[in-house]
Protein backbone atom coordinates (compact mmCIF):
# COMPACT_ATOMS: atom_id res chain seq x y z
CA UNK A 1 15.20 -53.82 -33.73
CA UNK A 2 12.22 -55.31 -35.46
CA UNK A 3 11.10 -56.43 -32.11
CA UNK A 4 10.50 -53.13 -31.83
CA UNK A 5 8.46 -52.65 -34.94
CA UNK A 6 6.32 -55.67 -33.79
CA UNK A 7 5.69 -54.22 -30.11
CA UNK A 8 4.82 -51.12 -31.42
CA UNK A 9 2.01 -52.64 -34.44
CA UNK A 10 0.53 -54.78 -31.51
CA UNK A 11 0.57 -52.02 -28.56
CA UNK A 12 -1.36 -49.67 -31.58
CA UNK A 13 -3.44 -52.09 -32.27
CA UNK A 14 -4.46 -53.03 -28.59
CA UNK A 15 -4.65 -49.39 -27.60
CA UNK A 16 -7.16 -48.71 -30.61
CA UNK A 17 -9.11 -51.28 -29.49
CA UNK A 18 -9.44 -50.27 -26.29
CA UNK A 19 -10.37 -46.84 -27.27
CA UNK A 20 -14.24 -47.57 -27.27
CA UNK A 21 -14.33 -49.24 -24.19
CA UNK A 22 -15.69 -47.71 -20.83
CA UNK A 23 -13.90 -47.05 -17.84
CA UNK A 24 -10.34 -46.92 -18.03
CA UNK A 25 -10.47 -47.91 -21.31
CA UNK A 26 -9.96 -44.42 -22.48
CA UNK A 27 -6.79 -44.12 -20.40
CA UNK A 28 -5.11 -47.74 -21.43
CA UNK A 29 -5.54 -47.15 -24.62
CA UNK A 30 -3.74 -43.46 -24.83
CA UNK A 31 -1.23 -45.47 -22.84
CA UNK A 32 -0.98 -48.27 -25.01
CA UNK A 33 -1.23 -45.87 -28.44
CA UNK A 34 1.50 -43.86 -26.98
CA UNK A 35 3.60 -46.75 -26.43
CA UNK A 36 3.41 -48.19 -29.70
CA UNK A 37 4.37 -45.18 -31.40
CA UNK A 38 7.24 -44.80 -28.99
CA UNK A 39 8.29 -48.30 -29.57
CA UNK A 40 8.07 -47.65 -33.66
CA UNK A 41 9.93 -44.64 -33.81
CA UNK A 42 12.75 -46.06 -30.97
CA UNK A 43 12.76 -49.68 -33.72
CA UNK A 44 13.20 -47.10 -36.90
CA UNK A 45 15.71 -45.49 -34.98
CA UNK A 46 17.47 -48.50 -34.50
CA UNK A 47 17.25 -50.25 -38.19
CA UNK A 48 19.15 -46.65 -38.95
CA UNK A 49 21.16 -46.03 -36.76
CA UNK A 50 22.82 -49.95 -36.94
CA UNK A 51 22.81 -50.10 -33.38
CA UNK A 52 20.63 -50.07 -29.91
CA UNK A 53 20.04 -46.28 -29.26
CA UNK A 54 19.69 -45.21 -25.68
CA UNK A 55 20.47 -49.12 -24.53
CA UNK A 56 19.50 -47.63 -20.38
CA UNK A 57 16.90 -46.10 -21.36
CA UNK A 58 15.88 -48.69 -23.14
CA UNK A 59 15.97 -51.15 -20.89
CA UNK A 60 14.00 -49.27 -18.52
CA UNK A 61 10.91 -48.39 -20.56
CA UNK A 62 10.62 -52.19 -21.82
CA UNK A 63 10.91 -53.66 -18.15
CA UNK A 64 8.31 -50.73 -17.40
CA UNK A 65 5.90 -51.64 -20.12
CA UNK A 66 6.62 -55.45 -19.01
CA UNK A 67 5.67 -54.79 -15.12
CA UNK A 68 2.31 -52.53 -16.37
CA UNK A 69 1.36 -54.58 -18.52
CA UNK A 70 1.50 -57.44 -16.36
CA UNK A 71 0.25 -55.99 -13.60
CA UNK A 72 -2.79 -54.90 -15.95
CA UNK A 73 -3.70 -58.69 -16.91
CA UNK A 74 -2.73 -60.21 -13.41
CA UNK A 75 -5.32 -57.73 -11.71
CA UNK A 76 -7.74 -58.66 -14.23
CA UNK A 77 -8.74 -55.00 -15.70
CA UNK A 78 -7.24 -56.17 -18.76
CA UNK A 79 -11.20 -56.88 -20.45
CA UNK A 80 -12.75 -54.29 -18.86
CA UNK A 81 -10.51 -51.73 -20.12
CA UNK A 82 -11.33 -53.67 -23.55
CA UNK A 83 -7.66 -54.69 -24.12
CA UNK A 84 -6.84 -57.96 -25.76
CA UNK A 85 -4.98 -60.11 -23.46
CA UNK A 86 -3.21 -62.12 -25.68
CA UNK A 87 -1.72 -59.50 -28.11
CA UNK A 88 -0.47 -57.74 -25.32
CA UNK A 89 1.13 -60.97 -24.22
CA UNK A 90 2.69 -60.75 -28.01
CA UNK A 91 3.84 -57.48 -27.50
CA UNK A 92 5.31 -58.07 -24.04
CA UNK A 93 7.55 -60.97 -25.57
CA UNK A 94 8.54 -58.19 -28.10
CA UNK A 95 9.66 -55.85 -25.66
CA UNK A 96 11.42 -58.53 -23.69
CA UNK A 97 13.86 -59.21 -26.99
CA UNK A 98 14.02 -55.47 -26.84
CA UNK A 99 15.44 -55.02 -23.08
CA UNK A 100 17.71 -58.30 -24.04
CA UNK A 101 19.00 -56.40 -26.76
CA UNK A 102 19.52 -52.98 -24.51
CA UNK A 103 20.75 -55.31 -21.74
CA UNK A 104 23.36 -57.35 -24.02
CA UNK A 105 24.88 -53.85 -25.68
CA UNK A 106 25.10 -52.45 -21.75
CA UNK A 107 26.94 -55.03 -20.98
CA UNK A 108 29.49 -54.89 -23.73
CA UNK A 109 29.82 -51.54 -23.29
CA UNK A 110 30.96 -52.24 -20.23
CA UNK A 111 33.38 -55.04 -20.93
CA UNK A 112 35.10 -52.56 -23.78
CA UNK A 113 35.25 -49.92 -21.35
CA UNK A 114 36.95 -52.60 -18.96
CA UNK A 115 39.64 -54.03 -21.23
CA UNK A 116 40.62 -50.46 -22.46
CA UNK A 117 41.35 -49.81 -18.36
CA UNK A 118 42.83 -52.68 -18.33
CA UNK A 119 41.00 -54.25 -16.05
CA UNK A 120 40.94 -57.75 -17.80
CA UNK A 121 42.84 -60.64 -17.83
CA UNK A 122 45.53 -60.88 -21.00
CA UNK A 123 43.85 -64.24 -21.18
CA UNK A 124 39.92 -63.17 -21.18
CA UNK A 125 41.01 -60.16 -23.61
CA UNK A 126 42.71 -62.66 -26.15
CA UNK A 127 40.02 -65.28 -25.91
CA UNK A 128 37.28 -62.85 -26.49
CA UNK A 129 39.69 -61.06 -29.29
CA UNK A 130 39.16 -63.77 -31.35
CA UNK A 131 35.71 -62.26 -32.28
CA UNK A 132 35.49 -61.13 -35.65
CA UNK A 133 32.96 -59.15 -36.94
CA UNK A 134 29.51 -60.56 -38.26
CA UNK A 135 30.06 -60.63 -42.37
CA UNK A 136 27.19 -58.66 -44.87
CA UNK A 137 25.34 -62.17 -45.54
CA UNK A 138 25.41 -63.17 -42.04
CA UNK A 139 23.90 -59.76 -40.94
CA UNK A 140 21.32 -60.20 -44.21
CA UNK A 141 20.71 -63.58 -43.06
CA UNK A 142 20.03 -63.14 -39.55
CA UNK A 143 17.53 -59.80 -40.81
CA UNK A 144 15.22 -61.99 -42.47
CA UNK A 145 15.37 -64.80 -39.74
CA UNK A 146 14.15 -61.40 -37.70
CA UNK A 147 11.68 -60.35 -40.01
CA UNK A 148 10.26 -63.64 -40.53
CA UNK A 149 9.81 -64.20 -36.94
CA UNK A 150 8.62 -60.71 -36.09
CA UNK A 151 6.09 -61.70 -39.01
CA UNK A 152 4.90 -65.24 -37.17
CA UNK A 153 4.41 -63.57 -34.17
CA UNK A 154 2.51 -60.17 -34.99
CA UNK A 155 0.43 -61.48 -37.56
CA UNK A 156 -1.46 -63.14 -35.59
CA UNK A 157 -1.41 -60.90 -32.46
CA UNK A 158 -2.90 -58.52 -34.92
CA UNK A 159 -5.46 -60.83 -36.15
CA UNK A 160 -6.74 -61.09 -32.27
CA UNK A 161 -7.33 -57.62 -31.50
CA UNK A 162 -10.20 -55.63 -32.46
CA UNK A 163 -8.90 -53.91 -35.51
CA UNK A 164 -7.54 -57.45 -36.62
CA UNK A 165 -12.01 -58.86 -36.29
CA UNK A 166 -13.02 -56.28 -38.07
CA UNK A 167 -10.25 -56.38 -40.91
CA UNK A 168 -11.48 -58.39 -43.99
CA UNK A 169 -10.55 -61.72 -44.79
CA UNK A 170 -8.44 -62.47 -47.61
CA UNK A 171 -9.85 -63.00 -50.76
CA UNK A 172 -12.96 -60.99 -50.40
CA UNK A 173 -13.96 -57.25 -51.28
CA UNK A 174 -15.00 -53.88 -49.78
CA UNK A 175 -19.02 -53.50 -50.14
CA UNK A 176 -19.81 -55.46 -53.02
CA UNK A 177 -18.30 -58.28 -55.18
CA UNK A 178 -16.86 -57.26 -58.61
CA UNK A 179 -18.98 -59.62 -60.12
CA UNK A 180 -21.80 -58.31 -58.69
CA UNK A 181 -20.65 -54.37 -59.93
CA UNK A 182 -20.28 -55.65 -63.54
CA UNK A 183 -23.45 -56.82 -64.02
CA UNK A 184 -25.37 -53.68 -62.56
């Protein structure tokens, strides 16, 4: 889920810098803008929803946005198109925790539709019974592991795009210094 929110911030951020550039710059980065929101809304949707929404679908779009993107920096259009290569890298390890995620609750839909058939061993079933279910400090826990790792990994894919050059540092100010607008 906040793989999500971290594919989408880096696909925004690569599409708006690629909206200056010539070519099919124009195109990439409606592409890549379009994306990114997608991918923030789907990651909100998630976080409230508790759960992977639309786990197929899902799974589709990120192997889709995978294979394009891919394809994009493979055939080497990638700087021409002014998108940063290696936020888009970021992002595309994003979405692959993302289809893992839509993969992984496919597949245990499918194992609870199996055992309620009957279809399982009484062995499997019992073995896998033995599950319980993830406590509130676990699930706090493992949010924050999330966070902070969605945090390691966007901060600086953000820092290498466009937007992320022409941000400004830490520590300084817009325009002038505030010591400099005292003393005028």
């Amino acid at each position: 889920m906040f793989a999500a929110l971290g594919a989408g911030l880096v696909l925004t951020a690569v599409g708006a810098g690629a909206l200056g550039a010539s070519g099919w710059g124009t195109a990439a980065a409606v592409a890549l803008l379009g994306s990114g929101l997608a991918a923030l809304g789907w990651g909100v949707a998630a976080l409230r929803a508790a759960r992977v929404p639309a786990p197929g679908g899902t799974l589709v779009v990120s192997l889709v946005l995978i294979a394009a993107s891919g394809a994009v920096i493979a055939s080497g259009a990638a700087p021409a198109a002014g998108i940063a290569v290696l936020p888009l890298l970021a992002a595309d390890l994003f979405l692959v925790v993302v289809a893992f995620g839509a993969a992984a609750t496919l597949r245990a839909r499918r194992e609870r539709r199996a055992d309620a058939a009957g279809v399982r061993g009484a062995a499997e079933a019992a073995a896998r019974g033995g599950r319980t279910a993830r406590t509130p400090a676990a699930t706090a826990v493992g949010m924050v592991v999330g966070a902070a790792l969605v945090a390691a990994l966007a901060t600086p894919a953000l820092a290498a795009t466009e937007a992320g050059g022409d941000a400004v540092p830490h520590g300084e100010l817009h325009g002038d210094s505030h010591e400099d607008s005292v003393h005028h």
